[in-house]
PDB file of N, CA and C in Angstrom:
ATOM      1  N   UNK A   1      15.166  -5.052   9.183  1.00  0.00           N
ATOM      2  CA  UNK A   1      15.344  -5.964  10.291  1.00  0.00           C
ATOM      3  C   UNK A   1      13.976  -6.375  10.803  1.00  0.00           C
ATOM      4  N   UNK A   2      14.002  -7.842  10.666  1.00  0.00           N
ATOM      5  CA  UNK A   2      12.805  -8.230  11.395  1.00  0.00           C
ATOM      6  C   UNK A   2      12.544  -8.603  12.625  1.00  0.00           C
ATOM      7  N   UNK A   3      13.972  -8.847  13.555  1.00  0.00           N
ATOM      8  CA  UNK A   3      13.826 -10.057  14.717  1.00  0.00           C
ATOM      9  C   UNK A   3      13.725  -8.987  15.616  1.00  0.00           C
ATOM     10  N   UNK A   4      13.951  -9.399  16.998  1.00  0.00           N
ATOM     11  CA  UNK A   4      13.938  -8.295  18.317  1.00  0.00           C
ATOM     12  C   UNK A   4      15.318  -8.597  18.492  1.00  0.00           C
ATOM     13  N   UNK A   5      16.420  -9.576  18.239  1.00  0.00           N
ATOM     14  CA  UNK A   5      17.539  -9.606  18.679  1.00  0.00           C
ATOM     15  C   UNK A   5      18.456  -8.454  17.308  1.00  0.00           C
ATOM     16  N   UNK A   6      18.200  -8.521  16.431  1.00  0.00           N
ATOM     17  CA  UNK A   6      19.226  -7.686  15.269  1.00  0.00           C
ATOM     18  C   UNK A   6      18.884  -6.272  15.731  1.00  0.00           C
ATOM     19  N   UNK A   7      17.357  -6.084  16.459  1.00  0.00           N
ATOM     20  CA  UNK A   7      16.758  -4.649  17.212  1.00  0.00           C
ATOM     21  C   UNK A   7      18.260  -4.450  18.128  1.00  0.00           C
ATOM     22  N   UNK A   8      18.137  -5.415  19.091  1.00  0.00           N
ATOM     23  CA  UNK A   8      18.799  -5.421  20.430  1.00  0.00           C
ATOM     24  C   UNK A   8      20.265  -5.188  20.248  1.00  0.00           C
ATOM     25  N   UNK A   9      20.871  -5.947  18.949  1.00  0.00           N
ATOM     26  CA  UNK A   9      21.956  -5.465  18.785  1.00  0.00           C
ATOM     27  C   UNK A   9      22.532  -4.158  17.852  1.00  0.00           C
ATOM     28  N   UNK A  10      21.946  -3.417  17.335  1.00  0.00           N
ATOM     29  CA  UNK A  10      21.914  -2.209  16.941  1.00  0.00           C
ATOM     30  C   UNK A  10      21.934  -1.477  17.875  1.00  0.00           C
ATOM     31  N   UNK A  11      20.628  -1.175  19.046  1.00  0.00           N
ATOM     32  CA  UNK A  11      20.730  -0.275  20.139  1.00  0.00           C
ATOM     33  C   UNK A  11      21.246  -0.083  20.986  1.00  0.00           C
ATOM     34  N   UNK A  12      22.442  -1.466  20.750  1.00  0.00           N
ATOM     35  CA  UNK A  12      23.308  -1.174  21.471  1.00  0.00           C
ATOM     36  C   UNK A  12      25.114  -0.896  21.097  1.00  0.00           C
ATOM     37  N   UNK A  13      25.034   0.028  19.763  1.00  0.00           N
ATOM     38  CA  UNK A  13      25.977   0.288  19.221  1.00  0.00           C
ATOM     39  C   UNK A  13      25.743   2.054  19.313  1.00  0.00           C
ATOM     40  N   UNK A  14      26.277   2.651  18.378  1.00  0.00           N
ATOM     41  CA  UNK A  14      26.560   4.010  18.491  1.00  0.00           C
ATOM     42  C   UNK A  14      25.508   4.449  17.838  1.00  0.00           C
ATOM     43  N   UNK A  15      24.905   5.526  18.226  1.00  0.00           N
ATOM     44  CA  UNK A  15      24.303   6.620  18.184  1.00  0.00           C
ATOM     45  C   UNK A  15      24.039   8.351  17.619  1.00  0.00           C
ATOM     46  N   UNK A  16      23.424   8.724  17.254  1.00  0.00           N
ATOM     47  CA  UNK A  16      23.439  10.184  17.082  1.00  0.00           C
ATOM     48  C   UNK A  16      21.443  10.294  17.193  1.00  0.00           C
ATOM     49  N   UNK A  17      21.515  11.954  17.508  1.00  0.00           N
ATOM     50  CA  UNK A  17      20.224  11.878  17.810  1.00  0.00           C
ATOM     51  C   UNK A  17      20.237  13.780  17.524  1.00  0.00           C
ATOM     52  N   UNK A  18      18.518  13.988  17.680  1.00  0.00           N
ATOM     53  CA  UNK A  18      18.247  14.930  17.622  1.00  0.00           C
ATOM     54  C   UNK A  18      17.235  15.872  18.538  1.00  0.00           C
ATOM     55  N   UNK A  19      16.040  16.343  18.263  1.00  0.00           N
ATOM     56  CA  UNK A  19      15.207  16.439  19.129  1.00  0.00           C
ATOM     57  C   UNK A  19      14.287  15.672  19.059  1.00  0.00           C
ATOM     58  N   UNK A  20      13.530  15.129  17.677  1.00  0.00           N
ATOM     59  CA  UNK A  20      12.650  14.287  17.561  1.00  0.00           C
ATOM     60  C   UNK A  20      12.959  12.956  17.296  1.00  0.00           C
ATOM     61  N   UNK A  21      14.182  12.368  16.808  1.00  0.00           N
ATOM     62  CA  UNK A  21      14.785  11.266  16.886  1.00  0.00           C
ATOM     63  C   UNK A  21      16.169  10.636  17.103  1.00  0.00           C
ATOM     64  N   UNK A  22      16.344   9.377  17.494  1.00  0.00           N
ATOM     65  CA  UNK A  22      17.573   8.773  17.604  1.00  0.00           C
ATOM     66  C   UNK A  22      17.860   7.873  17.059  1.00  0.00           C
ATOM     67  N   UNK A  23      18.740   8.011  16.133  1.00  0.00           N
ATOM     68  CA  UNK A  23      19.806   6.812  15.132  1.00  0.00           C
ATOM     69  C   UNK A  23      20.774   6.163  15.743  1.00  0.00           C
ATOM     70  N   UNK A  24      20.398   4.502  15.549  1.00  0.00           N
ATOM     71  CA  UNK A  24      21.177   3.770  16.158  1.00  0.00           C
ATOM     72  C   UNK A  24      21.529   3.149  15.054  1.00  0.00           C
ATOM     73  N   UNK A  25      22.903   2.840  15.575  1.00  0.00           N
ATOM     74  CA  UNK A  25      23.691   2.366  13.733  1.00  0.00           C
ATOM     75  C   UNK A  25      25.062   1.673  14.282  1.00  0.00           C
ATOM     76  N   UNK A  26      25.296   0.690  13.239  1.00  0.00           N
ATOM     77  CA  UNK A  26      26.137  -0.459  13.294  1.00  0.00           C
ATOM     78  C   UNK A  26      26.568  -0.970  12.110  1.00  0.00           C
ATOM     79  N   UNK A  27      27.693  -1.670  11.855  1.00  0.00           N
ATOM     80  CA  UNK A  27      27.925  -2.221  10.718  1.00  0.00           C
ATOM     81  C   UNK A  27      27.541  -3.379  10.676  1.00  0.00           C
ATOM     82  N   UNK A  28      27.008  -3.716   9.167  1.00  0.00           N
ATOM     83  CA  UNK A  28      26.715  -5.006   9.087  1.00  0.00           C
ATOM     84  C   UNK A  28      27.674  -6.353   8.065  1.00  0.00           C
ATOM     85  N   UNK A  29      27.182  -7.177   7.891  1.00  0.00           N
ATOM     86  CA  UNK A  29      28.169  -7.906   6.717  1.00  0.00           C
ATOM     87  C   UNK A  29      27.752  -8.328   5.895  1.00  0.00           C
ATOM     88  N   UNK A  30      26.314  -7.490   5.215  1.00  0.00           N
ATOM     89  CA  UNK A  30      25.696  -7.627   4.041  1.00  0.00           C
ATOM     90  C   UNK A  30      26.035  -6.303   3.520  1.00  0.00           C
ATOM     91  N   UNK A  31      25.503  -6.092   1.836  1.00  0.00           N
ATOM     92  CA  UNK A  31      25.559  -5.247   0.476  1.00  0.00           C
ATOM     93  C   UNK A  31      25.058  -4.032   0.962  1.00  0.00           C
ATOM     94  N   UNK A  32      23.779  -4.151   1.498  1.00  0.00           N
ATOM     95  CA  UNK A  32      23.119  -3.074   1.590  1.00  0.00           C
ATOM     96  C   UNK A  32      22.858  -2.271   3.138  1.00  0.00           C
ATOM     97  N   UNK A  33      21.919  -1.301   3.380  1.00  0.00           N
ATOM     98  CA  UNK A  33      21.853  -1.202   4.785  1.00  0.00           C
ATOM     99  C   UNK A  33      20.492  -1.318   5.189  1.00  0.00           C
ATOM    100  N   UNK A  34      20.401  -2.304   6.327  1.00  0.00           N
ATOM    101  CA  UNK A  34      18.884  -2.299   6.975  1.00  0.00           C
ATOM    102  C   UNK A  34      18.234  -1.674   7.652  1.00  0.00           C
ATOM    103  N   UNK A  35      17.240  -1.161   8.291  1.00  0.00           N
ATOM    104  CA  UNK A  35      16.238   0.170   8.312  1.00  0.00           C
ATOM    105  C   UNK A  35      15.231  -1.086   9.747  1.00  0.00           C
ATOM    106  N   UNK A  36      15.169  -0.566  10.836  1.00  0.00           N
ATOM    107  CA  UNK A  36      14.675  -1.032  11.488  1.00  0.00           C
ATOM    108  C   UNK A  36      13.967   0.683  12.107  1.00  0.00           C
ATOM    109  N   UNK A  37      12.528   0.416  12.662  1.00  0.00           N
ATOM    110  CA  UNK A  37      11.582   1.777  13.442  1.00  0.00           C
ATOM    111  C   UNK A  37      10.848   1.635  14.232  1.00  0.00           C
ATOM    112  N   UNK A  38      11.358   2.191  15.248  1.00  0.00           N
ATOM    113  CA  UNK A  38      10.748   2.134  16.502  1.00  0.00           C
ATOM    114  C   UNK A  38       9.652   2.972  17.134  1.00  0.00           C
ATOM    115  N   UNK A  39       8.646   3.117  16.976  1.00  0.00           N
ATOM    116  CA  UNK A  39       7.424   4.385  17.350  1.00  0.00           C
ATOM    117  C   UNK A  39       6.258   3.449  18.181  1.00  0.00           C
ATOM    118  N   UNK A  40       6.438   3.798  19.525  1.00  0.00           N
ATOM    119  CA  UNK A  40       5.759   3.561  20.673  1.00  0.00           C
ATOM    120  C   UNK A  40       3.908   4.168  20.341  1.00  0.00           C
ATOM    121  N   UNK A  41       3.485   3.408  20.964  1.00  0.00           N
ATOM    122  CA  UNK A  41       1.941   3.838  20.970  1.00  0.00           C
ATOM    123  C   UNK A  41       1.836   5.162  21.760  1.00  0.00           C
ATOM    124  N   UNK A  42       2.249   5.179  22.886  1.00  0.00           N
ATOM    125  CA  UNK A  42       3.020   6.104  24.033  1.00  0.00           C
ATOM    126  C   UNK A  42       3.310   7.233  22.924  1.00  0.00           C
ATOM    127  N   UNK A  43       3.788   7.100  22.270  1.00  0.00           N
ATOM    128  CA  UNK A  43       4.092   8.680  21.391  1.00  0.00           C
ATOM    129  C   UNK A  43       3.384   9.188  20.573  1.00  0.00           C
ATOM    130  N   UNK A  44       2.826   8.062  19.743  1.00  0.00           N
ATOM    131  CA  UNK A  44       1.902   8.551  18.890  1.00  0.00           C
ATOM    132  C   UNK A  44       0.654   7.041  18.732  1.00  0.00           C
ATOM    133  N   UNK A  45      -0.537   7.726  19.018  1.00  0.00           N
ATOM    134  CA  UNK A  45      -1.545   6.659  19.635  1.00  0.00           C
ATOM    135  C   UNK A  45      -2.154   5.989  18.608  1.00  0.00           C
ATOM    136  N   UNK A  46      -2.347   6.873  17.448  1.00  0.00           N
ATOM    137  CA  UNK A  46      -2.905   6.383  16.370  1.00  0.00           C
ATOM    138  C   UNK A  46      -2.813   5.380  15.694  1.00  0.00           C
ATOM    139  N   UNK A  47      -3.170   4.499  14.930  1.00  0.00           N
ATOM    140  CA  UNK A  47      -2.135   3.531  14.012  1.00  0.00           C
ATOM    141  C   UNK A  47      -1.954   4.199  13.067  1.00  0.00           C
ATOM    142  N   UNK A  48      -2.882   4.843  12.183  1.00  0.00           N
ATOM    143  CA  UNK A  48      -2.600   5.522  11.185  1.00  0.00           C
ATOM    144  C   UNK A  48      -1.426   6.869  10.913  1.00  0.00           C
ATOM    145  N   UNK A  49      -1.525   7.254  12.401  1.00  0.00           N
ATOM    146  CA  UNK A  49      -0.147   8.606  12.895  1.00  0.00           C
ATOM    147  C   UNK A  49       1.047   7.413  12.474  1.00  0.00           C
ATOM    148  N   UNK A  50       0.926   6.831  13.114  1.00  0.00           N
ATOM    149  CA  UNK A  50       2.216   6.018  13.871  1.00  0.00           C
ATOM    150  C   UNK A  50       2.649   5.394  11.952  1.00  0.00           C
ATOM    151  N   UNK A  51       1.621   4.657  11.315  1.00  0.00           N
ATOM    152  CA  UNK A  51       1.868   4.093  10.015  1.00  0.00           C
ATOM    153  C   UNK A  51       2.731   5.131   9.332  1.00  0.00           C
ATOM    154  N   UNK A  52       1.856   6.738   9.205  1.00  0.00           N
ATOM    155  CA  UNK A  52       2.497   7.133   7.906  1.00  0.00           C
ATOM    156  C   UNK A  52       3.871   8.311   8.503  1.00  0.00           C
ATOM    157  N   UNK A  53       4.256   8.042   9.655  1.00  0.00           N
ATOM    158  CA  UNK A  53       5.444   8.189  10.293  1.00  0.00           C
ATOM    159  C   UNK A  53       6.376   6.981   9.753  1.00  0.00           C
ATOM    160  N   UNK A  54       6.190   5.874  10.061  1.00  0.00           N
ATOM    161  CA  UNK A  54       6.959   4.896   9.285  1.00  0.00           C
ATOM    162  C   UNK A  54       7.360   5.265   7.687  1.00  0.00           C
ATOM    163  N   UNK A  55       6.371   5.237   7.483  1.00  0.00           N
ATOM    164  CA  UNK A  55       6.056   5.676   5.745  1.00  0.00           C
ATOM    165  C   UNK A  55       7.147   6.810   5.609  1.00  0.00           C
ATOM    166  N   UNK A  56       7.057   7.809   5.967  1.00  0.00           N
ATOM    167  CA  UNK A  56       8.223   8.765   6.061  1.00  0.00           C
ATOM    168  C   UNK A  56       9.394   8.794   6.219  1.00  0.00           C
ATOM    169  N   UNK A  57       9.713   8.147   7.351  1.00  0.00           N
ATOM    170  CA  UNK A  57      11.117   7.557   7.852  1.00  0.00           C
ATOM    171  C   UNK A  57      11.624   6.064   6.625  1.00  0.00           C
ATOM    172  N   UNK A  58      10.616   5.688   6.219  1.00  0.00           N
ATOM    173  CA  UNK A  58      11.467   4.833   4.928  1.00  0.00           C
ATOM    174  C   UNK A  58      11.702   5.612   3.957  1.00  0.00           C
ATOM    175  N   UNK A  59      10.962   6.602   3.472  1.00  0.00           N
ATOM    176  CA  UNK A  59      11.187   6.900   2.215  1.00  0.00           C
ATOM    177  C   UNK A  59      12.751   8.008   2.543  1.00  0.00           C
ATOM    178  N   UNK A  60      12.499   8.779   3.587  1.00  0.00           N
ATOM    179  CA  UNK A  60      14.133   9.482   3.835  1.00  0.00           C
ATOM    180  C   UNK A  60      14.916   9.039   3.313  1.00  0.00           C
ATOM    181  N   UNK A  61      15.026   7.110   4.113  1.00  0.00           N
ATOM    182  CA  UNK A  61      16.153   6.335   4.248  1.00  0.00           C
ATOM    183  C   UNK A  61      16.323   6.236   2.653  1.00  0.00           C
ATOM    184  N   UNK A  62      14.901   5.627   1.469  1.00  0.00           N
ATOM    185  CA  UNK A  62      15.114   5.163   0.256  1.00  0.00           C
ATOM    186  C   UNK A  62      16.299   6.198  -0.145  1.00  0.00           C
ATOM    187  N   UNK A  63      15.830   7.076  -0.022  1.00  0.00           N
ATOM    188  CA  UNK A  63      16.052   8.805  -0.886  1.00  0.00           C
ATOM    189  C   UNK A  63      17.414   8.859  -0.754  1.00  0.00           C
ATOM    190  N   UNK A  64      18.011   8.361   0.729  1.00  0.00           N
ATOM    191  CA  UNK A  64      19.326   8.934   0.983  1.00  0.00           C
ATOM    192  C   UNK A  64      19.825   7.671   0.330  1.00  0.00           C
ATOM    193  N   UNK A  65      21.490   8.793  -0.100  1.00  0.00           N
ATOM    194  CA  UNK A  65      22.402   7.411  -0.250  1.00  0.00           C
ATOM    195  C   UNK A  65      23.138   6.525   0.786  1.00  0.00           C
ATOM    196  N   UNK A  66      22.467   6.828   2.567  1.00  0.00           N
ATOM    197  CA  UNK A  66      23.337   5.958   2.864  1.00  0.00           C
ATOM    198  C   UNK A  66      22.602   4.386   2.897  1.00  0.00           C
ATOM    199  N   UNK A  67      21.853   3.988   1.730  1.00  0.00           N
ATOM    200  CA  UNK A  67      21.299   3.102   1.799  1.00  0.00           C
ATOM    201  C   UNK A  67      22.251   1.729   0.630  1.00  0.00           C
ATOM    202  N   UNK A  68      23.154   2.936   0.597  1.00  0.00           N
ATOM    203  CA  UNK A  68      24.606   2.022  -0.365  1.00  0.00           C
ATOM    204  C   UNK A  68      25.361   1.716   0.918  1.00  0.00           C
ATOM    205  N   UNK A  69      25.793   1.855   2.110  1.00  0.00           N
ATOM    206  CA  UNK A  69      26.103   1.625   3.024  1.00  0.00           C
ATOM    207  C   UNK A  69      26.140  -0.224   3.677  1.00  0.00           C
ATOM    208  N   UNK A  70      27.105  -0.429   3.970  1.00  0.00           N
ATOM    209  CA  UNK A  70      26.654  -1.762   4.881  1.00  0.00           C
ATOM    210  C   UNK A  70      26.581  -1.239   6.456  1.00  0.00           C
ATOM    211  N   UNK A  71      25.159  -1.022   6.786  1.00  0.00           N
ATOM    212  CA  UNK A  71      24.901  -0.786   7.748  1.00  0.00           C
ATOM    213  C   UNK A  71      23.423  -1.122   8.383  1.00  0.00           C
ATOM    214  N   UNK A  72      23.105  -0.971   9.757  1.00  0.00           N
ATOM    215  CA  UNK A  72      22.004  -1.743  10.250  1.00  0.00           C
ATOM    216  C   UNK A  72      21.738  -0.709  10.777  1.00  0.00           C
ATOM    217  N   UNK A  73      20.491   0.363  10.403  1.00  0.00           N
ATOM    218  CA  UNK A  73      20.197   1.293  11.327  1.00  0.00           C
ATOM    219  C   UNK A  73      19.004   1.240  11.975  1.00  0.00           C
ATOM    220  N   UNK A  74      18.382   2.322  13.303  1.00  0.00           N
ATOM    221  CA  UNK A  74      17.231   1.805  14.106  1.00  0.00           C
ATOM    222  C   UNK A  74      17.009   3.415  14.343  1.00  0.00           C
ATOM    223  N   UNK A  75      15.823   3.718  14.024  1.00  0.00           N
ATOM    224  CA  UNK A  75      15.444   4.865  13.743  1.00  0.00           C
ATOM    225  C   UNK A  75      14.285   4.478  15.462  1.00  0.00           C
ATOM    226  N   UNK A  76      14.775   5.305  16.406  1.00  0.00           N
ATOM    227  CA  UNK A  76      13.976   5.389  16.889  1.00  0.00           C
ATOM    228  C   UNK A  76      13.196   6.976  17.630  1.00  0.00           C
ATOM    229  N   UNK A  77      11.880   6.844  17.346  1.00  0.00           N
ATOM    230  CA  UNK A  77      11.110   8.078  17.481  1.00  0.00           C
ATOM    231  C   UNK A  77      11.099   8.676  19.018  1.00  0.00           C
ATOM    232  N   UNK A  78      11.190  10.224  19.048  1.00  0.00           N
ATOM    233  CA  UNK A  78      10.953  10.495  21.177  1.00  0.00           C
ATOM    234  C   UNK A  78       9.620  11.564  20.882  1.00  0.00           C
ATOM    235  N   UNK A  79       9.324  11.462  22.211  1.00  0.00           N
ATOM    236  CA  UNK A  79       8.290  11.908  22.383  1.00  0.00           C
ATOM    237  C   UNK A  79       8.162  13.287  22.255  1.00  0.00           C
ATOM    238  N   UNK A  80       9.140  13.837  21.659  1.00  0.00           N
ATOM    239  CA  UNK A  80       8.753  15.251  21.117  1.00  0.00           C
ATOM    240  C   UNK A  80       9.152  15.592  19.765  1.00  0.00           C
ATOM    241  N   UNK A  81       8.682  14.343  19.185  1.00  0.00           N
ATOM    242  CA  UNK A  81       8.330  14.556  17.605  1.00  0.00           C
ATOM    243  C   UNK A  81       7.539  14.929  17.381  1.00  0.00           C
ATOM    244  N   UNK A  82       7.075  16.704  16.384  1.00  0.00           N
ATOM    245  CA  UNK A  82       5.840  16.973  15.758  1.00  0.00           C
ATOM    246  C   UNK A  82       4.943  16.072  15.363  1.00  0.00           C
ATOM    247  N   UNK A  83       3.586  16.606  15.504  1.00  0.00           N
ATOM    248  CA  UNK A  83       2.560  15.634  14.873  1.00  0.00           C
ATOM    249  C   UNK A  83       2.615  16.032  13.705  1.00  0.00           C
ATOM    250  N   UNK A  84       2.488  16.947  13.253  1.00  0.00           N
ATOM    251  CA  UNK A  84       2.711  17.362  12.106  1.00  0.00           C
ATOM    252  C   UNK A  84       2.640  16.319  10.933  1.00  0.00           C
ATOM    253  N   UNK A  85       2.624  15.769   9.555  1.00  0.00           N
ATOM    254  CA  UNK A  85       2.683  14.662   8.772  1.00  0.00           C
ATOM    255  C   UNK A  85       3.815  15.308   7.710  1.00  0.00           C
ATOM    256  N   UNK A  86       5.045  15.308   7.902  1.00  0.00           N
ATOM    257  CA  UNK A  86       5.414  15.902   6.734  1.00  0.00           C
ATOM    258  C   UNK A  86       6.511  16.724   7.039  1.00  0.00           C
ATOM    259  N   UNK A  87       6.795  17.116   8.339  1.00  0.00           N
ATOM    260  CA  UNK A  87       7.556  18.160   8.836  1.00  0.00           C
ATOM    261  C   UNK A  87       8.527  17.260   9.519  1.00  0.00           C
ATOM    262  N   UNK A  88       9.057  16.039   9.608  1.00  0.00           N
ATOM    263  CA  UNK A  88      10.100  15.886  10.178  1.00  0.00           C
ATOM    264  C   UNK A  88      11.155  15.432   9.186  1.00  0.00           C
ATOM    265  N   UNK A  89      10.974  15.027   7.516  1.00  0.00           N
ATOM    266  CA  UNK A  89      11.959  14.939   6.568  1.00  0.00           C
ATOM    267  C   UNK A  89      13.220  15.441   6.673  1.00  0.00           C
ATOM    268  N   UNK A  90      13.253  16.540   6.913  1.00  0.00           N
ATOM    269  CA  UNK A  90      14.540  17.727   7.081  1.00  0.00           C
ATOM    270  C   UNK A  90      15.718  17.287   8.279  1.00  0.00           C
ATOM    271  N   UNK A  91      15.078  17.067   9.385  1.00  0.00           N
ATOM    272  CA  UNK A  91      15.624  16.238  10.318  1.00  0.00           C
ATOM    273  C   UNK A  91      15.762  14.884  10.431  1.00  0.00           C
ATOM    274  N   UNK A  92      15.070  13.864   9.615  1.00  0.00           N
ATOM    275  CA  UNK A  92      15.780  12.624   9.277  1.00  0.00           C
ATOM    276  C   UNK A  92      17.073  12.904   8.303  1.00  0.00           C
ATOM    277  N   UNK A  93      16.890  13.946   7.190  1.00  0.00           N
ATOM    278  CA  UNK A  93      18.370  13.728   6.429  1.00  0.00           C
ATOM    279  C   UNK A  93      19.237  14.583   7.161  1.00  0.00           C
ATOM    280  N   UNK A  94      19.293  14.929   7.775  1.00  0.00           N
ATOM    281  CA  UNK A  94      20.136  15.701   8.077  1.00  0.00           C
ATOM    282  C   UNK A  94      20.524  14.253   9.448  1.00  0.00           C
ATOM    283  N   UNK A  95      20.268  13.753   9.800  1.00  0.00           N
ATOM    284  CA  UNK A  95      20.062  12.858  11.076  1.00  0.00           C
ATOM    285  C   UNK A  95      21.208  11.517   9.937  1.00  0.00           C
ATOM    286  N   UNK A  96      20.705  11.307   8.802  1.00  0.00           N
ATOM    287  CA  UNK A  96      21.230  10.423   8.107  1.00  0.00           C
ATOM    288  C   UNK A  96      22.557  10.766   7.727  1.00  0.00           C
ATOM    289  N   UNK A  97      22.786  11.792   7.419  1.00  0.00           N
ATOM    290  CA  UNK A  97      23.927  12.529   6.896  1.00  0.00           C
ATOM    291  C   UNK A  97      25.072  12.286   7.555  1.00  0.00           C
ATOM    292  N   UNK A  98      24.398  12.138   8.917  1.00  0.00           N
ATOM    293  CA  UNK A  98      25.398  12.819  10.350  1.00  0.00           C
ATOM    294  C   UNK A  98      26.178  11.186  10.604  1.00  0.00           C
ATOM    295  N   UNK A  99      25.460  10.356  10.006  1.00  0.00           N
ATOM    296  CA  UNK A  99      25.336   8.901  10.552  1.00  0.00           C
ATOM    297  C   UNK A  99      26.848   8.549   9.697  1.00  0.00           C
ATOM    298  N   UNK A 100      26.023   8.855   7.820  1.00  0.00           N
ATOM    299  CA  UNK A 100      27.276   8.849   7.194  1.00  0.00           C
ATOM    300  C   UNK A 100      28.306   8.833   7.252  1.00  0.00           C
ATOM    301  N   UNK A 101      28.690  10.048   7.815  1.00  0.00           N
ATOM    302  CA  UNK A 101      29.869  11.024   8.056  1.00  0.00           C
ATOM    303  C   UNK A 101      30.557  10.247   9.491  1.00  0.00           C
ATOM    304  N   UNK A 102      30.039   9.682  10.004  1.00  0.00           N
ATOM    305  CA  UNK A 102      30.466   8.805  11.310  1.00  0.00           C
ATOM    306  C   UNK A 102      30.901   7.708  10.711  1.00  0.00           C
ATOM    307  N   UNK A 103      30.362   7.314   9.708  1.00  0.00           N
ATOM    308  CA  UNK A 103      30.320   5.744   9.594  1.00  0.00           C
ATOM    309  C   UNK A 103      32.035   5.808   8.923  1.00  0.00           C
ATOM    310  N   UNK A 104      32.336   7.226   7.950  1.00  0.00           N
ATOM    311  CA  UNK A 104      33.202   7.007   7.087  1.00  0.00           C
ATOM    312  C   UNK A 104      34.316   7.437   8.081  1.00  0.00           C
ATOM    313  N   UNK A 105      34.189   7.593   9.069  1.00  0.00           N
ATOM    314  CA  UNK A 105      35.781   8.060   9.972  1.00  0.00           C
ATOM    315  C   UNK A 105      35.775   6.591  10.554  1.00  0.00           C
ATOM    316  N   UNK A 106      34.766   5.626  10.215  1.00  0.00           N
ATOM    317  CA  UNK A 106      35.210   3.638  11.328  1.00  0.00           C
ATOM    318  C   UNK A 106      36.300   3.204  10.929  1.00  0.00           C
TER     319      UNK A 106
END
């Protein structure tokens, strides 16, 4: 997702979350599912933090299958995500999983 309105309408659909992030997710009426990420300067100041946080949070999404899904999701980061580079994988799939499993009881 590129616009601020396909943002706006995702975040404001259903949800699941964790300690370090919140999945916002919606159906869409395309093939595949879109991957929108939200990481505030406010959380992580760096560009380079903040980049290969992105970097991470796509490759989850590649990895998982709910990217066979028609869905629009919005990965957004809170402020008590590890800095760590590497340590929040476990909790995006498991975060994705959860999304799944929601999506298939719609």
């Amino acid at each position: 997702m590129l616009r601020a309105n396909g943002f706006d309408h995702v975040v404001r659909a259903q949800s699941v979350t964790d300690d370090n992030f919140k999945v916002y997710f919606t159906r869409n009426r395309e093939k595949n599912a879109r991957l929108g990420i939200i990481v505030g300067k406010k959380i992580l100041a760096g560009a380079a933090d903040r980049n290969c946080l992105k970097r991470t949070i796509r490759e989850a999404f590649r990895q998982h299958s709910i990217k066979l899904c028609n869905l629009d999701l919005v990965v957004m980061v809170k402020r008590t995500c590890p800095q760590r580079r590497g340590s929040q994988d476990d909790n995006l799939k498991m975060l994705l999983s959860r999304v799944e499993r929601r999506c298939a009881e719609l």
